[in-house]
N, C-alpha and C. Protein backbone atom coordinates (compact mmCIF):
# COMPACT_ATOMS: atom_id res chain seq x y z
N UNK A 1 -29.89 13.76 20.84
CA UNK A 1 -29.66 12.33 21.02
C UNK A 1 -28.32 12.15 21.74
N UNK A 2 -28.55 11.29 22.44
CA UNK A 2 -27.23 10.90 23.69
C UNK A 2 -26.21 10.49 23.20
N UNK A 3 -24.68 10.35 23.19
CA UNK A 3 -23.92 9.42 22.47
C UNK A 3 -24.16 7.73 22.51
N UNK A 4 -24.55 7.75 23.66
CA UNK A 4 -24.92 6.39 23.72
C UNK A 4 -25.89 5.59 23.11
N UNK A 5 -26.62 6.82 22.76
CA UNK A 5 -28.00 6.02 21.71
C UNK A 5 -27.53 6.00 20.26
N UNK A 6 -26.57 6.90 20.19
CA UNK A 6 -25.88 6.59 18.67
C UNK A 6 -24.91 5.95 18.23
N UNK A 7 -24.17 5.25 19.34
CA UNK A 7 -23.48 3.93 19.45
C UNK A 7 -24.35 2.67 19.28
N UNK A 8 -25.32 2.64 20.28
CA UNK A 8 -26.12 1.60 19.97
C UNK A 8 -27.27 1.32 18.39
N UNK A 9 -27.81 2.79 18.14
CA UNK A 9 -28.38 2.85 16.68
C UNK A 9 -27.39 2.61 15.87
N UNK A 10 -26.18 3.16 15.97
CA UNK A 10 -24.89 2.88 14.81
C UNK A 10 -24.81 1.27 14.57
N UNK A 11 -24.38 0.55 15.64
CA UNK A 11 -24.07 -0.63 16.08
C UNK A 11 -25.04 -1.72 15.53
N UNK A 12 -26.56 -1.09 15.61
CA UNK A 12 -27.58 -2.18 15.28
C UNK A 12 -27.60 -1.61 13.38
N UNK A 13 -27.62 -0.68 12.95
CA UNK A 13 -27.47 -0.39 11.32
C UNK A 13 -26.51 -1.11 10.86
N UNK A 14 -25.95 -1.02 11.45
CA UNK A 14 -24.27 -1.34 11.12
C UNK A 14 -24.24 -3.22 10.89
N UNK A 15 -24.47 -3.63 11.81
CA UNK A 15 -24.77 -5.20 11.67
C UNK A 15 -25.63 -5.54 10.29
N UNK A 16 -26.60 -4.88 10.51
CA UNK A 16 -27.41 -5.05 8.83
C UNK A 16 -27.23 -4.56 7.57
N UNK A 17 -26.31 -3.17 7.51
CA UNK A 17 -26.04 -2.64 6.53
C UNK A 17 -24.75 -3.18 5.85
N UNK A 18 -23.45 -3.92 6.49
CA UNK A 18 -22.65 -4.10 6.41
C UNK A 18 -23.00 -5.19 5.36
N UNK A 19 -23.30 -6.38 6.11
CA UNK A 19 -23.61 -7.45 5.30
C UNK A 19 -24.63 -7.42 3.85
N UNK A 20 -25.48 -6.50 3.53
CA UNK A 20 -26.34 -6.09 2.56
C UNK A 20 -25.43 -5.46 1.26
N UNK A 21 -24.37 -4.77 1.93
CA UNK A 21 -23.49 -3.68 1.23
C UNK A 21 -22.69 -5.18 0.59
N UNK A 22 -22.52 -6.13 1.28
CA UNK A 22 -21.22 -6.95 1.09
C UNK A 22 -21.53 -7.77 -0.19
N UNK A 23 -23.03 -8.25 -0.05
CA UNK A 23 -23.84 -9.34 -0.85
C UNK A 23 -24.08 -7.98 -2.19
N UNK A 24 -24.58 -7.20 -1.81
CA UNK A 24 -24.82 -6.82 -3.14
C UNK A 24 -23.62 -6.35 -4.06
N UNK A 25 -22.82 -6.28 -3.43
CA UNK A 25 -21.14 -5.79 -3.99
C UNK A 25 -20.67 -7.24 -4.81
N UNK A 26 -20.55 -8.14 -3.97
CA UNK A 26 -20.67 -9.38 -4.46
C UNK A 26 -21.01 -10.28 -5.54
N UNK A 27 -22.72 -9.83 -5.49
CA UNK A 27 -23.50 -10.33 -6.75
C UNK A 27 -23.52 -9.26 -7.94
N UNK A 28 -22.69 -8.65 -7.72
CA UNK A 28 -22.83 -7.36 -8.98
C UNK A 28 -21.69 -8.40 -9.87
N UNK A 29 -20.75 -9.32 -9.55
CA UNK A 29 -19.40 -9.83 -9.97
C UNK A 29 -20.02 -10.40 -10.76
N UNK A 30 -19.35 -10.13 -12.16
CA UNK A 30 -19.36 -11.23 -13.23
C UNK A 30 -18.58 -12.55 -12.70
N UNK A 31 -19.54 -13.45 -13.57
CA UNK A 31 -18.67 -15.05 -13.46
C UNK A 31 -18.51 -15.14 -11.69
N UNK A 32 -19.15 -14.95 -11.05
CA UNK A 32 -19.36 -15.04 -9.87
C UNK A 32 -18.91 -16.35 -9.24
N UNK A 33 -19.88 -17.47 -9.68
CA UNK A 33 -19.75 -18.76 -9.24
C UNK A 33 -18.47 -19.25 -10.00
N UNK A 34 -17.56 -18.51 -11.40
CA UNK A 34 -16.34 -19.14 -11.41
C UNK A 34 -15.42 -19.57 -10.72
N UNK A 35 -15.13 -18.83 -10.07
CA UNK A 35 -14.11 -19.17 -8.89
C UNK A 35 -13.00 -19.74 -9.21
N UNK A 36 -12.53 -18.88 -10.22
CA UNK A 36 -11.06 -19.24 -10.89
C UNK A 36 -9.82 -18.13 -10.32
N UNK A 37 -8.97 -18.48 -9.72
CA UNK A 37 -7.87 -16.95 -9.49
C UNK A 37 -7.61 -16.67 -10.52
N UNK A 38 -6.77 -15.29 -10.40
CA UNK A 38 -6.39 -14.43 -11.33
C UNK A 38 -4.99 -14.58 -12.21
N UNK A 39 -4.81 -15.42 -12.88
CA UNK A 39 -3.11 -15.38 -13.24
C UNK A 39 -3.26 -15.00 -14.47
N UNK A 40 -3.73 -14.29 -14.83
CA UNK A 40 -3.41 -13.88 -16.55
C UNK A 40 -3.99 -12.85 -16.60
N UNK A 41 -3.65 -11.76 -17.49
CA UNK A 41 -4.08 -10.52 -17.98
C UNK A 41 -5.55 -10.91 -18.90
N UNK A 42 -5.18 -11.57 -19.65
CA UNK A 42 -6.69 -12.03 -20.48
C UNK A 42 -7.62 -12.49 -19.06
N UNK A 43 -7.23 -12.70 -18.48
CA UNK A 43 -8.77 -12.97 -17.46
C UNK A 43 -9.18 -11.84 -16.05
N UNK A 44 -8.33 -10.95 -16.68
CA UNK A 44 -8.72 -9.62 -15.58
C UNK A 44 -8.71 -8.56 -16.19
N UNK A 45 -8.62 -8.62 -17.51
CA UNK A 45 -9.30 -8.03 -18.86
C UNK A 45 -10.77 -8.50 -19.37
N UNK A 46 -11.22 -9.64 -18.89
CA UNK A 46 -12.15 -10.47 -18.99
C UNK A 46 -13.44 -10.16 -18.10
N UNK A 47 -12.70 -9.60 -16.94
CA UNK A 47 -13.21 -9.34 -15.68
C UNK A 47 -13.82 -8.11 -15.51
N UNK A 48 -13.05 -7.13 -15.93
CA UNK A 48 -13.74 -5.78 -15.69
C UNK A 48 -13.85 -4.57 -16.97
N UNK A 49 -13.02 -5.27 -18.01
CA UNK A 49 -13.42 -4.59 -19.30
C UNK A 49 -14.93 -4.17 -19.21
N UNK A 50 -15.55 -3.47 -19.96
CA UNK A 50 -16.71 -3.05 -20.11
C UNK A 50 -17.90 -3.86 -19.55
N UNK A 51 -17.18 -3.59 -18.08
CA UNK A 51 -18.31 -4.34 -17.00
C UNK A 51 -18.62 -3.65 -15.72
N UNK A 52 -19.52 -2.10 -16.33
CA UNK A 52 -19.67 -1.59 -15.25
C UNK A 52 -20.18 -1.94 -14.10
N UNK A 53 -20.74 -3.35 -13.91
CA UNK A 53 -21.32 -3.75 -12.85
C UNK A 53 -20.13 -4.36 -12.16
N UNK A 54 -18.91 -4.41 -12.56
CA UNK A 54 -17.64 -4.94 -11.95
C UNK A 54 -17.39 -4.14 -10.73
N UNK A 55 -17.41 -2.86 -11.37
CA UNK A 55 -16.62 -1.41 -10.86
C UNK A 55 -17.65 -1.15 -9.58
N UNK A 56 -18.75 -1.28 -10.06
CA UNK A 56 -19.56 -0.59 -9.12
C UNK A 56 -19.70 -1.43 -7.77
N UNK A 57 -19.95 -2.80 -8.36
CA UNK A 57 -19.91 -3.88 -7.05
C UNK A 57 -18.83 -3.44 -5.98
N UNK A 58 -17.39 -3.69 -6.63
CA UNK A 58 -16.37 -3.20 -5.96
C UNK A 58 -16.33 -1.70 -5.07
N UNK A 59 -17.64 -1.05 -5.65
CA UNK A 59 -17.16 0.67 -5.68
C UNK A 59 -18.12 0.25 -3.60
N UNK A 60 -19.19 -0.27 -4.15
CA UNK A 60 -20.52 -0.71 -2.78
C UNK A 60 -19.47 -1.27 -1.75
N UNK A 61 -18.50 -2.70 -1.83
CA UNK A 61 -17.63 -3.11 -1.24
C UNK A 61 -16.62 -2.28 -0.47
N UNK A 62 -16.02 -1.24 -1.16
CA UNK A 62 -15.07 0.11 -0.92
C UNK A 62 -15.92 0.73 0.67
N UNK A 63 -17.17 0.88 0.29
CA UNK A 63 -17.86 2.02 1.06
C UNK A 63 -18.41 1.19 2.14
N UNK A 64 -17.95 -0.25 2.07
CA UNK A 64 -18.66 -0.94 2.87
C UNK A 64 -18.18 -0.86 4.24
N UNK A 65 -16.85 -1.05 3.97
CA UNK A 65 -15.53 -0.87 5.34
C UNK A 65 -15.68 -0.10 6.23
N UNK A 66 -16.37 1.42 5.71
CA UNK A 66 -15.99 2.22 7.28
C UNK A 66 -17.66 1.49 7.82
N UNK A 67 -18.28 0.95 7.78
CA UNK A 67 -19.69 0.66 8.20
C UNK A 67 -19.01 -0.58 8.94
N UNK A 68 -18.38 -1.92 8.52
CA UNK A 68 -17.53 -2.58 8.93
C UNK A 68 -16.87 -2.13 10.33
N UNK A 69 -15.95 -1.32 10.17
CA UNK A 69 -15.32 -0.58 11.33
C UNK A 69 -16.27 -0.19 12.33
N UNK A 70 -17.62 0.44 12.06
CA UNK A 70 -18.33 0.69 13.14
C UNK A 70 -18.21 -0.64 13.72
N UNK A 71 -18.83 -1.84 13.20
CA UNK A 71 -19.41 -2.81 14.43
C UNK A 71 -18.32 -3.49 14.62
N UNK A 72 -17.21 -3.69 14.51
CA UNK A 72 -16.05 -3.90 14.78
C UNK A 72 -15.79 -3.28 16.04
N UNK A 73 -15.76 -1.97 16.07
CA UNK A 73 -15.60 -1.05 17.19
C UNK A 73 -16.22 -1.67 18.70
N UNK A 74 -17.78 -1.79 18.12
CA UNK A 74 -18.43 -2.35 18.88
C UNK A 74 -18.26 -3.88 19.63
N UNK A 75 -18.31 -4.59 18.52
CA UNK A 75 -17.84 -5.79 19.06
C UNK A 75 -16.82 -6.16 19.89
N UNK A 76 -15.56 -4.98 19.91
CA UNK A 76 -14.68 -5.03 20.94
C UNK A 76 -15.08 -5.07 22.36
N UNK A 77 -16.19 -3.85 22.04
CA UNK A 77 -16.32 -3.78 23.21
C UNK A 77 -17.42 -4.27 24.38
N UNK A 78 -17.84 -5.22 23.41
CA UNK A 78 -19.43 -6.34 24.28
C UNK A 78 -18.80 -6.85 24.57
N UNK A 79 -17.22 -7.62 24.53
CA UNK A 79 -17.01 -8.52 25.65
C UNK A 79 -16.36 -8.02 26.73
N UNK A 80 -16.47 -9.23 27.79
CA UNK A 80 -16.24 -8.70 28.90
C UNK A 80 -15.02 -9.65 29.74
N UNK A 81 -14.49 -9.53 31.08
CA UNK A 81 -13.44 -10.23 31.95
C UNK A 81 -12.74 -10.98 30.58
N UNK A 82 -12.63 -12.53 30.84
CA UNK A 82 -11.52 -12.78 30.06
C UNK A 82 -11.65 -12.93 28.29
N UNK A 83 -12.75 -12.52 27.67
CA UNK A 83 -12.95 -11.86 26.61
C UNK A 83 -12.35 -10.94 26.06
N UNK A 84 -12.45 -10.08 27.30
CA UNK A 84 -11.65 -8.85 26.81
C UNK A 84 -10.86 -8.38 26.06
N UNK A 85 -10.20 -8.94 26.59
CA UNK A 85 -8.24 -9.12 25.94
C UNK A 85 -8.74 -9.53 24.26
N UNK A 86 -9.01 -10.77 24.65
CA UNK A 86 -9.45 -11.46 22.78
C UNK A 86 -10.68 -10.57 22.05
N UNK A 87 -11.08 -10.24 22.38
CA UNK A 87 -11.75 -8.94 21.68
C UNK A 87 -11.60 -8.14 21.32
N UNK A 88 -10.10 -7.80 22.23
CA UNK A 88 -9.15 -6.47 21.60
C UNK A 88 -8.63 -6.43 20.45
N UNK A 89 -7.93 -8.12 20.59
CA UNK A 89 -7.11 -8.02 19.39
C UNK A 89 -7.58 -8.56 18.46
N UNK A 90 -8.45 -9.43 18.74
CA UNK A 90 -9.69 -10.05 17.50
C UNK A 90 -10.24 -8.80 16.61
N UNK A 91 -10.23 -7.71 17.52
CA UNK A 91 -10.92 -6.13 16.57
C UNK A 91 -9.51 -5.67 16.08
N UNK A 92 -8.56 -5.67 16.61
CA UNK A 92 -7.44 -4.89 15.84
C UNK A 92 -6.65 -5.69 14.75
N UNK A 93 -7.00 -7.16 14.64
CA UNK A 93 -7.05 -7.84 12.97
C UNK A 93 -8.10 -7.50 12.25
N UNK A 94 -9.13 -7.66 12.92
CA UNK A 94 -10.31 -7.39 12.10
C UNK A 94 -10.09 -5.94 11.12
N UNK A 95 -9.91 -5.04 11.98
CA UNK A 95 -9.90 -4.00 11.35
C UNK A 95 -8.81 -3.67 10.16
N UNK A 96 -7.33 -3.89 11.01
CA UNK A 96 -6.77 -3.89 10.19
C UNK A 96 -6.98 -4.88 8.59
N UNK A 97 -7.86 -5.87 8.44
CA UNK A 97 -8.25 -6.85 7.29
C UNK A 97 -9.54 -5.75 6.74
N UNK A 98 -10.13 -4.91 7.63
CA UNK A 98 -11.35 -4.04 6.90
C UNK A 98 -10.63 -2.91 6.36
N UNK A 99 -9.64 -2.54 6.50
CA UNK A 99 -8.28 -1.51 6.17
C UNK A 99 -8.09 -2.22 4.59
N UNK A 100 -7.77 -3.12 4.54
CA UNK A 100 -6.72 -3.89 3.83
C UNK A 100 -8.00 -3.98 2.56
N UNK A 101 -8.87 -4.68 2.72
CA UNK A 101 -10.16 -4.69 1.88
C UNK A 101 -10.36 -3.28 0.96
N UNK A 102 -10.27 -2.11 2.37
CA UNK A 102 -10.70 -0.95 0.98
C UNK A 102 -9.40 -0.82 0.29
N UNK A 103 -7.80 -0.69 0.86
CA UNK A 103 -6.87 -0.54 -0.02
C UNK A 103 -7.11 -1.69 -1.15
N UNK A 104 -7.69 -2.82 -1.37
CA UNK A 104 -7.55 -3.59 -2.18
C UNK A 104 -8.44 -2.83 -3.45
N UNK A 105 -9.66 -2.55 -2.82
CA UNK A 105 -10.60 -2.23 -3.82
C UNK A 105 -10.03 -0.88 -4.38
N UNK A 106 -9.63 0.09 -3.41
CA UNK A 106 -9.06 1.46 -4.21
C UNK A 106 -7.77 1.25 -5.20
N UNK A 107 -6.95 0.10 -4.85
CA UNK A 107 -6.27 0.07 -6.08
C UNK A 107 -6.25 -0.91 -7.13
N UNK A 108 -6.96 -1.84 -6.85
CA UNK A 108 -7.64 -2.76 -7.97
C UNK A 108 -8.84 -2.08 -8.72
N UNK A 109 -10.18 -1.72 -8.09
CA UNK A 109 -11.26 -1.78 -8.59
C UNK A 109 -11.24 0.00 -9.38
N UNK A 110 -11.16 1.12 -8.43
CA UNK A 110 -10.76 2.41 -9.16
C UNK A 110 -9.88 3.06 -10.09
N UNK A 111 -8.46 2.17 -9.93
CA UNK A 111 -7.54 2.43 -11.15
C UNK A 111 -8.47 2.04 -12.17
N UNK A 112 -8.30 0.38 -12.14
CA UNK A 112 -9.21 -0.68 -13.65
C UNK A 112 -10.21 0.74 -13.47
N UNK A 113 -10.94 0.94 -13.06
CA UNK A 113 -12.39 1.67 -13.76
C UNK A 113 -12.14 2.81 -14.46
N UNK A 114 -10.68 3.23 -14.03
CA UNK A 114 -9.91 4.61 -14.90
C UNK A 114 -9.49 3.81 -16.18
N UNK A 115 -8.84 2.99 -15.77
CA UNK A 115 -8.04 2.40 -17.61
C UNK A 115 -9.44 2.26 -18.67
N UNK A 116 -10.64 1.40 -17.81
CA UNK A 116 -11.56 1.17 -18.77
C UNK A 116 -12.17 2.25 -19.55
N UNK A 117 -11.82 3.55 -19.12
CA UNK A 117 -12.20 4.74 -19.97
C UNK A 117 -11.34 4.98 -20.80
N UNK A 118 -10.76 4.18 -21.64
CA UNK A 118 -9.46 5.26 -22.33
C UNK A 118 -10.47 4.53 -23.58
N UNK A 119 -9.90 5.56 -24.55
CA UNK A 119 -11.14 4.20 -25.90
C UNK A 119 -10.36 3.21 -26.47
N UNK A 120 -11.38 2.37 -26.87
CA UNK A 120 -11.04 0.98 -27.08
C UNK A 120 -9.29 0.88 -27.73
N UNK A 121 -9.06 1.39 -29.18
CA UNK A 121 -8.13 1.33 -29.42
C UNK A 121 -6.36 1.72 -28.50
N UNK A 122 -6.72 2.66 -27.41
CA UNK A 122 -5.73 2.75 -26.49
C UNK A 122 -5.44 1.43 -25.38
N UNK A 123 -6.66 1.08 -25.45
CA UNK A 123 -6.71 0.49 -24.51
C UNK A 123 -6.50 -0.54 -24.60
N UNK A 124 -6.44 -1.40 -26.30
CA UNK A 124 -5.78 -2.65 -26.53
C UNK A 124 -4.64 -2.30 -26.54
N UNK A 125 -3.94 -1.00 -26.70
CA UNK A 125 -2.31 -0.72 -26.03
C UNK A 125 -1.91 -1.12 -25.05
N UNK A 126 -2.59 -0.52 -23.81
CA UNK A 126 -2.40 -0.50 -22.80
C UNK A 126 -2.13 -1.99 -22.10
N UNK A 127 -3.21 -2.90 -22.50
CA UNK A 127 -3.65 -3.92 -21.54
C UNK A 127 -1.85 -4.55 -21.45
N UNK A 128 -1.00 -4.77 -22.62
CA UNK A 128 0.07 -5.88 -21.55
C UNK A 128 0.79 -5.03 -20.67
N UNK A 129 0.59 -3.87 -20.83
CA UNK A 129 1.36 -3.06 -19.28
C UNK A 129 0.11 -3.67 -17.85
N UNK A 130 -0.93 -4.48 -18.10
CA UNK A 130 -2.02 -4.65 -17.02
C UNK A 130 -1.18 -6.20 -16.08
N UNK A 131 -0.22 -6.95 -16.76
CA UNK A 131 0.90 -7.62 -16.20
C UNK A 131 1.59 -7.36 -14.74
N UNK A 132 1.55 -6.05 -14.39
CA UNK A 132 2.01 -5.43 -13.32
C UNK A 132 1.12 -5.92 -11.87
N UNK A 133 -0.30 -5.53 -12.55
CA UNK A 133 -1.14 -5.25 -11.54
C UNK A 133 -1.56 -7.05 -11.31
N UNK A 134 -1.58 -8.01 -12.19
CA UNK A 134 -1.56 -9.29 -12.21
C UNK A 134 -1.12 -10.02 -11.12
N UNK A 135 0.55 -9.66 -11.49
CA UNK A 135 2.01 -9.76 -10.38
C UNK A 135 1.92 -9.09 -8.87
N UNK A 136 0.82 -8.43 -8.88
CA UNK A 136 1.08 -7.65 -7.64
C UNK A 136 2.33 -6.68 -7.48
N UNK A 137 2.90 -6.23 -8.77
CA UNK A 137 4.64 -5.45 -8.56
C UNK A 137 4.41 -4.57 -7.62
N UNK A 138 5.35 -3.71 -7.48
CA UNK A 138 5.42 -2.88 -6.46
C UNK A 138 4.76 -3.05 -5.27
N UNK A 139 3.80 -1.94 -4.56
CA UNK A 139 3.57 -1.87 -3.33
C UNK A 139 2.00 -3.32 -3.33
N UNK A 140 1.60 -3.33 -4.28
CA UNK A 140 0.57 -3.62 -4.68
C UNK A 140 0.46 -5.37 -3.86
N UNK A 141 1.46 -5.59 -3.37
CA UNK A 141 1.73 -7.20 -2.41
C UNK A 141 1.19 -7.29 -1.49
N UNK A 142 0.79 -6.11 -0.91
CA UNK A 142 -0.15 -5.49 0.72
C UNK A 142 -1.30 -6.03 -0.11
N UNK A 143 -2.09 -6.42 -1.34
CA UNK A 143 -3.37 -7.14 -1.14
C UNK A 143 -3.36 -8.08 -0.53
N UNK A 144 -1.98 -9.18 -0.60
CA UNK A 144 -1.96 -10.19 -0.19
C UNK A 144 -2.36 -10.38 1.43
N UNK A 145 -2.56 -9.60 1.94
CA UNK A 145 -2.48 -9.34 3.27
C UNK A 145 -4.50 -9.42 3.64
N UNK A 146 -4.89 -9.13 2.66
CA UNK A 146 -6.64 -9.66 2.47
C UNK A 146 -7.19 -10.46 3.46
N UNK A 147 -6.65 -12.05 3.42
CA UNK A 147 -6.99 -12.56 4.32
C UNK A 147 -7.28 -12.18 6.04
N UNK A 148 -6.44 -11.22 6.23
CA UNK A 148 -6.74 -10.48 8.03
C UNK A 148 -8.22 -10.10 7.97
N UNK A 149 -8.50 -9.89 6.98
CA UNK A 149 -10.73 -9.60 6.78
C UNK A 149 -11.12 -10.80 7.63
N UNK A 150 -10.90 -11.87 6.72
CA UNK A 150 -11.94 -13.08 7.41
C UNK A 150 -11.42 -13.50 8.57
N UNK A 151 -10.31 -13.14 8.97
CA UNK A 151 -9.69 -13.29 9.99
C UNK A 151 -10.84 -12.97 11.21
């Protein structure tokens, strides 16, 4: 197979798989239609405590990105004359926001799915050290940066 036919097969999977990966990652979310942010430990204890369908949604979302990046790739490059340019950099937010998405999920959704294994009694220890991850402390402020996705 030619490279070119596996740009274009990539390109056409990629458009359909992306969005399938996204919705079902999505609807795996408890309290879905809540649509409350996150400011408290009791409600992101609420969230993914013994909710393996939390983890996993997030886990589909994670794996969704490099599929993302394919048609990203692509989409740079269907436009043409004065497109161009804005296609360039329309893909190099994009991407960088499909970047930003999996760092979100690898350190939100995979830590939480590590803490949720400790047994119960540790783990009502643990939770007010979960304050951190609330706050965004440390490096953890680069989620904020999320929005460059829908960008």
């Amino acid at each position: 197979m030619q490279i070119e036919t596996i740009k274009k097969n990539g390109f056409g999977i990629s458009l359909i798989v992306f969005p399938l990966m996204l919705l079902i990652g999505f609807l795996m979310h408890p309290n879905l239609l809540k649509l409350e942010p996150l400011q408290t430990v009791k409600q992101l204890v609420g969230r993914f405590h013994n909710q393996p369908a939390y983890h996993y949604g997030h886990l589909i979302v994670m794996f969704a990105v490099p599929v993302i990046m394919i048609a990203l790739f692509n989409f740079m490059n269907v436009l043409q004359v004065k497109g161009k340019q804005l296609g360039f950099w329309g893909g190099i937010i994009g991407l960088f926001g499909a970047f930003i998405l999996a760092v979100d999920k690898g350190a939100l959704c995979l830590v939480l799915s590590a803490f949720d294994t400790l047994p119960e009694a540790q783990f009502k220890e643990f939770v007010p050290f979960l304050k951190v991850i609330v706050n965004k402390a440390g490096l953890l402020w680069v989620v904020w940066l999320l929005p460059l996705y829908i960008a």
